[in-house]
Structures are given as structure tokens and as C-alpha cells.
C-alpha atoms as a PDB file:
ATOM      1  CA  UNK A   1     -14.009  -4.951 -13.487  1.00  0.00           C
ATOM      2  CA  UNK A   2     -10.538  -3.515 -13.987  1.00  0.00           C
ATOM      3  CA  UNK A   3      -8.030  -6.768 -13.317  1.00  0.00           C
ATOM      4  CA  UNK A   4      -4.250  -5.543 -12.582  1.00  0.00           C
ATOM      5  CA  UNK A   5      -1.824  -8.390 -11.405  1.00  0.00           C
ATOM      6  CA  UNK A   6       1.646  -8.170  -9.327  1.00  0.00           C
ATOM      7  CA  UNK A   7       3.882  -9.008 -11.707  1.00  0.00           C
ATOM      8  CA  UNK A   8       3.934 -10.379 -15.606  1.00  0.00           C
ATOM      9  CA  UNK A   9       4.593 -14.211 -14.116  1.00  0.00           C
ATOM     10  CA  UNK A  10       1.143 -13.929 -12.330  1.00  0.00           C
ATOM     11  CA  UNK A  11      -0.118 -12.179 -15.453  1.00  0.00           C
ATOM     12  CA  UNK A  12       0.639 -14.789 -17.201  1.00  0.00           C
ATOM     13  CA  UNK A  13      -0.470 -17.739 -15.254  1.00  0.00           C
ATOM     14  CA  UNK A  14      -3.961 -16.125 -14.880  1.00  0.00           C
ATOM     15  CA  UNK A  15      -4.333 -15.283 -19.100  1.00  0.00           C
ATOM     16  CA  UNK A  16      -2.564 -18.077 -20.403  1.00  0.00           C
ATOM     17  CA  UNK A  17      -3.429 -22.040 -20.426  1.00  0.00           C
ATOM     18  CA  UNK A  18      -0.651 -22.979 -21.556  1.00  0.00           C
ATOM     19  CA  UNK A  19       1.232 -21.086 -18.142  1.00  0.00           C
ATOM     20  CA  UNK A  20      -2.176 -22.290 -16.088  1.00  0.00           C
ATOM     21  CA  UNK A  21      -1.335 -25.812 -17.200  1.00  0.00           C
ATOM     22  CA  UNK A  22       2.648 -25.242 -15.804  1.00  0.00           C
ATOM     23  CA  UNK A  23       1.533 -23.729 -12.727  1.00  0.00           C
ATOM     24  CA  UNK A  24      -0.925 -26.370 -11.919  1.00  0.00           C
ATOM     25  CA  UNK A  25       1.496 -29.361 -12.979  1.00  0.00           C
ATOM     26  CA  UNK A  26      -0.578 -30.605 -16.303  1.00  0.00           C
ATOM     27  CA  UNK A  27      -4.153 -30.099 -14.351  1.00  0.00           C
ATOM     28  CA  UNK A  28      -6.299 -29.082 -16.862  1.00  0.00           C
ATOM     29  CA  UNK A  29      -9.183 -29.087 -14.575  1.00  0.00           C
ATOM     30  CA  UNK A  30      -7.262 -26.369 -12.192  1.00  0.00           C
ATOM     31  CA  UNK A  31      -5.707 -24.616 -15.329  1.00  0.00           C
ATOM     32  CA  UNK A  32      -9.287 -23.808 -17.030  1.00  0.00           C
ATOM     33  CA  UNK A  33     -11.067 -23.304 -13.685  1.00  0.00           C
ATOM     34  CA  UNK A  34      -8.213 -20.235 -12.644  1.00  0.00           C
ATOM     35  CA  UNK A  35      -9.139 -18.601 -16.845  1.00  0.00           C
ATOM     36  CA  UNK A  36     -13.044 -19.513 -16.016  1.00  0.00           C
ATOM     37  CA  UNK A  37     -12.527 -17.306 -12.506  1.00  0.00           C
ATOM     38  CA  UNK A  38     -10.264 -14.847 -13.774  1.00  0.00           C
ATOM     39  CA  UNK A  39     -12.894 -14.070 -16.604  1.00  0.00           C
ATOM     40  CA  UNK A  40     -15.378 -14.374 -14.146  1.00  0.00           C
ATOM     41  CA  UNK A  41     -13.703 -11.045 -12.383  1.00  0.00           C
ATOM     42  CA  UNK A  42     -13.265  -9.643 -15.666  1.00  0.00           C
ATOM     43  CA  UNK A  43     -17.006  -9.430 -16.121  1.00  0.00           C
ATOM     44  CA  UNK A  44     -18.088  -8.596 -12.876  1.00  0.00           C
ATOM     45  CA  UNK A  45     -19.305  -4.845 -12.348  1.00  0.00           C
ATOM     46  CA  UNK A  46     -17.903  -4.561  -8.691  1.00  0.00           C
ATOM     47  CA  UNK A  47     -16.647  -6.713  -6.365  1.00  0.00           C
ATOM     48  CA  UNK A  48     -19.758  -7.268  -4.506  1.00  0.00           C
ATOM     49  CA  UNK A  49     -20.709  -9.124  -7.791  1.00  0.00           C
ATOM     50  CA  UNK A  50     -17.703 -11.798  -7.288  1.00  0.00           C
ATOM     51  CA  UNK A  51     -18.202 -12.182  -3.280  1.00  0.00           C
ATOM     52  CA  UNK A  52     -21.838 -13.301  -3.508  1.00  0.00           C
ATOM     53  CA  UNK A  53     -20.872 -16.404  -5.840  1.00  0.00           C
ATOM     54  CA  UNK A  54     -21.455 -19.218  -3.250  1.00  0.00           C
ATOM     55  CA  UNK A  55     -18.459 -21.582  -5.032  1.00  0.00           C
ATOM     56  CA  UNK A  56     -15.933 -18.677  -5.846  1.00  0.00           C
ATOM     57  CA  UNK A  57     -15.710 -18.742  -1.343  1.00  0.00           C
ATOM     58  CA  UNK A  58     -14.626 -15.640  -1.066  1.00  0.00           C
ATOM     59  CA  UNK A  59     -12.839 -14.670   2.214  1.00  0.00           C
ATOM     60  CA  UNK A  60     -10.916 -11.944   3.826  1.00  0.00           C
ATOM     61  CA  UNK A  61      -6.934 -12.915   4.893  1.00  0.00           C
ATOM     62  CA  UNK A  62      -5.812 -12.111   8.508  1.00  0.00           C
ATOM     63  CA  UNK A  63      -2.001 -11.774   9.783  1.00  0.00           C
ATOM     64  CA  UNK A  64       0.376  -9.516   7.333  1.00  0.00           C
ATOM     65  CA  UNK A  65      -2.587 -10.174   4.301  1.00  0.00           C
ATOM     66  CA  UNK A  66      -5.117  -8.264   6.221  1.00  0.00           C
ATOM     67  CA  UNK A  67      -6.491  -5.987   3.313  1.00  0.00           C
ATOM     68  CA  UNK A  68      -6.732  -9.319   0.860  1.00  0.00           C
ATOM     69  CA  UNK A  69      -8.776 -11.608  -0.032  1.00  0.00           C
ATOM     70  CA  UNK A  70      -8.989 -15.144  -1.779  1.00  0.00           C
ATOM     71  CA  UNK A  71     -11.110 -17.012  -3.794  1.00  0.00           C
ATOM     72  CA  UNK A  72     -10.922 -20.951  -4.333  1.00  0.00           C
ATOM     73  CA  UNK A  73      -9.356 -21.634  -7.899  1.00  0.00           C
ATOM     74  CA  UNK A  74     -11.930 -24.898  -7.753  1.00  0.00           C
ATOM     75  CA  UNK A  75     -12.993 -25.537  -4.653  1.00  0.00           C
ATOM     76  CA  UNK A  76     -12.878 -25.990  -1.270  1.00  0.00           C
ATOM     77  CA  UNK A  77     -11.538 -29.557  -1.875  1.00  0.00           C
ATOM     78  CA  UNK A  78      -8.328 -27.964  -3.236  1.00  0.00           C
ATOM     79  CA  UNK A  79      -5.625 -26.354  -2.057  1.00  0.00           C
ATOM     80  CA  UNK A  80      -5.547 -23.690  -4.767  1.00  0.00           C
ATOM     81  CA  UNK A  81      -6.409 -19.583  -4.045  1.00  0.00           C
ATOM     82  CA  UNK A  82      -6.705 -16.607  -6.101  1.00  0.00           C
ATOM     83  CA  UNK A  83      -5.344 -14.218  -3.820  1.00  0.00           C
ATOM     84  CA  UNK A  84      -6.423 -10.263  -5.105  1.00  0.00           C
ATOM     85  CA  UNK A  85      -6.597  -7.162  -2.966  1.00  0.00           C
ATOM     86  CA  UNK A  86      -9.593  -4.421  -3.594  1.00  0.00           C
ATOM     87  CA  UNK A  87      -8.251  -0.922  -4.547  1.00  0.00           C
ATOM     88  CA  UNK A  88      -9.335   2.489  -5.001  1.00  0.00           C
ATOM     89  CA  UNK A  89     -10.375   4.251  -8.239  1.00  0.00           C
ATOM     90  CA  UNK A  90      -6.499   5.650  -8.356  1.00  0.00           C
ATOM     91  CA  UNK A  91      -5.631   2.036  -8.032  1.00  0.00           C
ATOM     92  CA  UNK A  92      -4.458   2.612  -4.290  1.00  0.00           C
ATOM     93  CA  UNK A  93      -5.298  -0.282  -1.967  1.00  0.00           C
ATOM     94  CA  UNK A  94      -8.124   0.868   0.456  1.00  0.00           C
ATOM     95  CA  UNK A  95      -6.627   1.468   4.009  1.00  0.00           C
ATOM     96  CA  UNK A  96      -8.220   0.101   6.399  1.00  0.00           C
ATOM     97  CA  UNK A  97     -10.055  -2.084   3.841  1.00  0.00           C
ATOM     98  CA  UNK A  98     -13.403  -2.646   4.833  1.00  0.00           C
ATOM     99  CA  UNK A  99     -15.142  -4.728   2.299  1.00  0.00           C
ATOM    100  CA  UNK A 100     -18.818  -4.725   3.631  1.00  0.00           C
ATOM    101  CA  UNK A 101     -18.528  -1.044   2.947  1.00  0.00           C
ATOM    102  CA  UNK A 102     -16.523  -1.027  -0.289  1.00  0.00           C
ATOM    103  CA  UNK A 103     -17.812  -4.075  -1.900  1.00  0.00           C
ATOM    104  CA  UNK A 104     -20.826  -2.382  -4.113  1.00  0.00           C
ATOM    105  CA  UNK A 105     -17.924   0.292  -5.580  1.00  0.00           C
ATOM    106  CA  UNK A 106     -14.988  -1.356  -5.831  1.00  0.00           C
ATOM    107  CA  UNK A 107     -14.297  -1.725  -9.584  1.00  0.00           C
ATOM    108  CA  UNK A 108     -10.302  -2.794  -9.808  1.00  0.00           C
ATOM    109  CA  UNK A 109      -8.580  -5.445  -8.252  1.00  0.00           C
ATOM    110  CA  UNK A 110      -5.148  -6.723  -8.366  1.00  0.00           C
ATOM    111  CA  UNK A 111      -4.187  -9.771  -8.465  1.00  0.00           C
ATOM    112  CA  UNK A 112      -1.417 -10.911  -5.904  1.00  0.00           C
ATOM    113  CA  UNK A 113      -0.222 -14.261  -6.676  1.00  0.00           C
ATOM    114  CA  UNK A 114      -1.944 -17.824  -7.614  1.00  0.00           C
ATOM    115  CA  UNK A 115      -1.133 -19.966  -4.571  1.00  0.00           C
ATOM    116  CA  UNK A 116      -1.496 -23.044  -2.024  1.00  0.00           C
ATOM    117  CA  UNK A 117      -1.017 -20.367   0.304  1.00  0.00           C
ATOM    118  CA  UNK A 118      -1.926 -22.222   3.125  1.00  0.00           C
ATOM    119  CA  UNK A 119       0.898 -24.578   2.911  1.00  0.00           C
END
């Protein structure tokens, strides 16, 4: 799958350990699980492939993130998302985005933002 990200920091943060270990405050655990994920999106064919991983908890956003989605960085346990929105073969976000009948196409996704976002 085609991986594009918001901006070079996020970039960064998702390619790098060094920039994992920063983000994650020395957590190597965190830091290797986000490059084991990120990979993990890298090979996957579509999307469909990443949402049936039981662990990765994949999970549509509501309120102004409807149309994204996270994934747990480690695990439930922690606070920790990899927040990524579907889009279309002209990298467009899908509007309305309705995974269950986009997941077994979609083949890019960019990558919002590594975040506690529910803090």
C-alpha cells in the first residue's frame, strides 16, 4: 500500500527510530512498535488487509474526524494511535467514506498525525 503522511514531522516520526524514540519520550517499545505498524501498512495490499489484524484495533473516528481512522501504536493498554485517512486512487479522501465498501480497494492512505488523541 501507497503510505503518504501530513507533513515531513509525521514523516519522520513514522520512518525514523531515532524521531519514534523522541516522540515516544525514550520508549523503545512504542518507538519500534509505530516502524513494525507503519511497515505493516507498507506491505499490506489494501486496507481491508490492515483492518482484519485483531491487535492493530482498527476503528473509524466520529465528530470533525469522521472519514479517519486509527490504529493502536501497541495496544489497547496505551494511549498511543496511528491516525490515517483512506483515499482515492487520485489520492482524494473518499467522501462520504464508507469503509465496509472501500476497504477491499483502497490502496493509499495518509497518515494524519501519531497521537494520544484521546487526551
Amino acid at each position: 500500500m501507497k503510505i503518504l503522511y501530513a507533513n515531513k514531522k509525521t514523516e519522520r516520526q513514522c520512518t525514523s527510530l531515532k524521531e519514534a524514540n523522541k516522540l515516544f519520550g525514550g520508549n523503545s517499545l512504542l518507538a519500534n512498535s509505530l516502524l513494525s505498524r507503519i511497515n505493516a501498512i507498507a506491505g499490506a495490499e489494501v486496507i481491508n488487509d490492515i483492518r482484519v489484524i485483531k491487535p492493530f484495533r482498527f476503528h473509524n473516528l466520529k465528530g470533525n474526524r469522521e472519514g479517519y481512522f486509527a490504529i493502536d501504536v501497541k495496544s489497547v493498554k496505551e494511549k498511543w494511535r496511528i491516525i490515517l485517512q483512506p483515499l482515492d486512487e487520485n489520492e482524494r479522501p473518499f467522501e462520504p467514506c464508507h469503509i465496509d465498501e472501500i476497504a477491499k480497494t483502497v490502496r493509499v492512505v495518509e497518515i494524519k498525525e501519531v497521537s494520544a488523541h484521546y487526551e
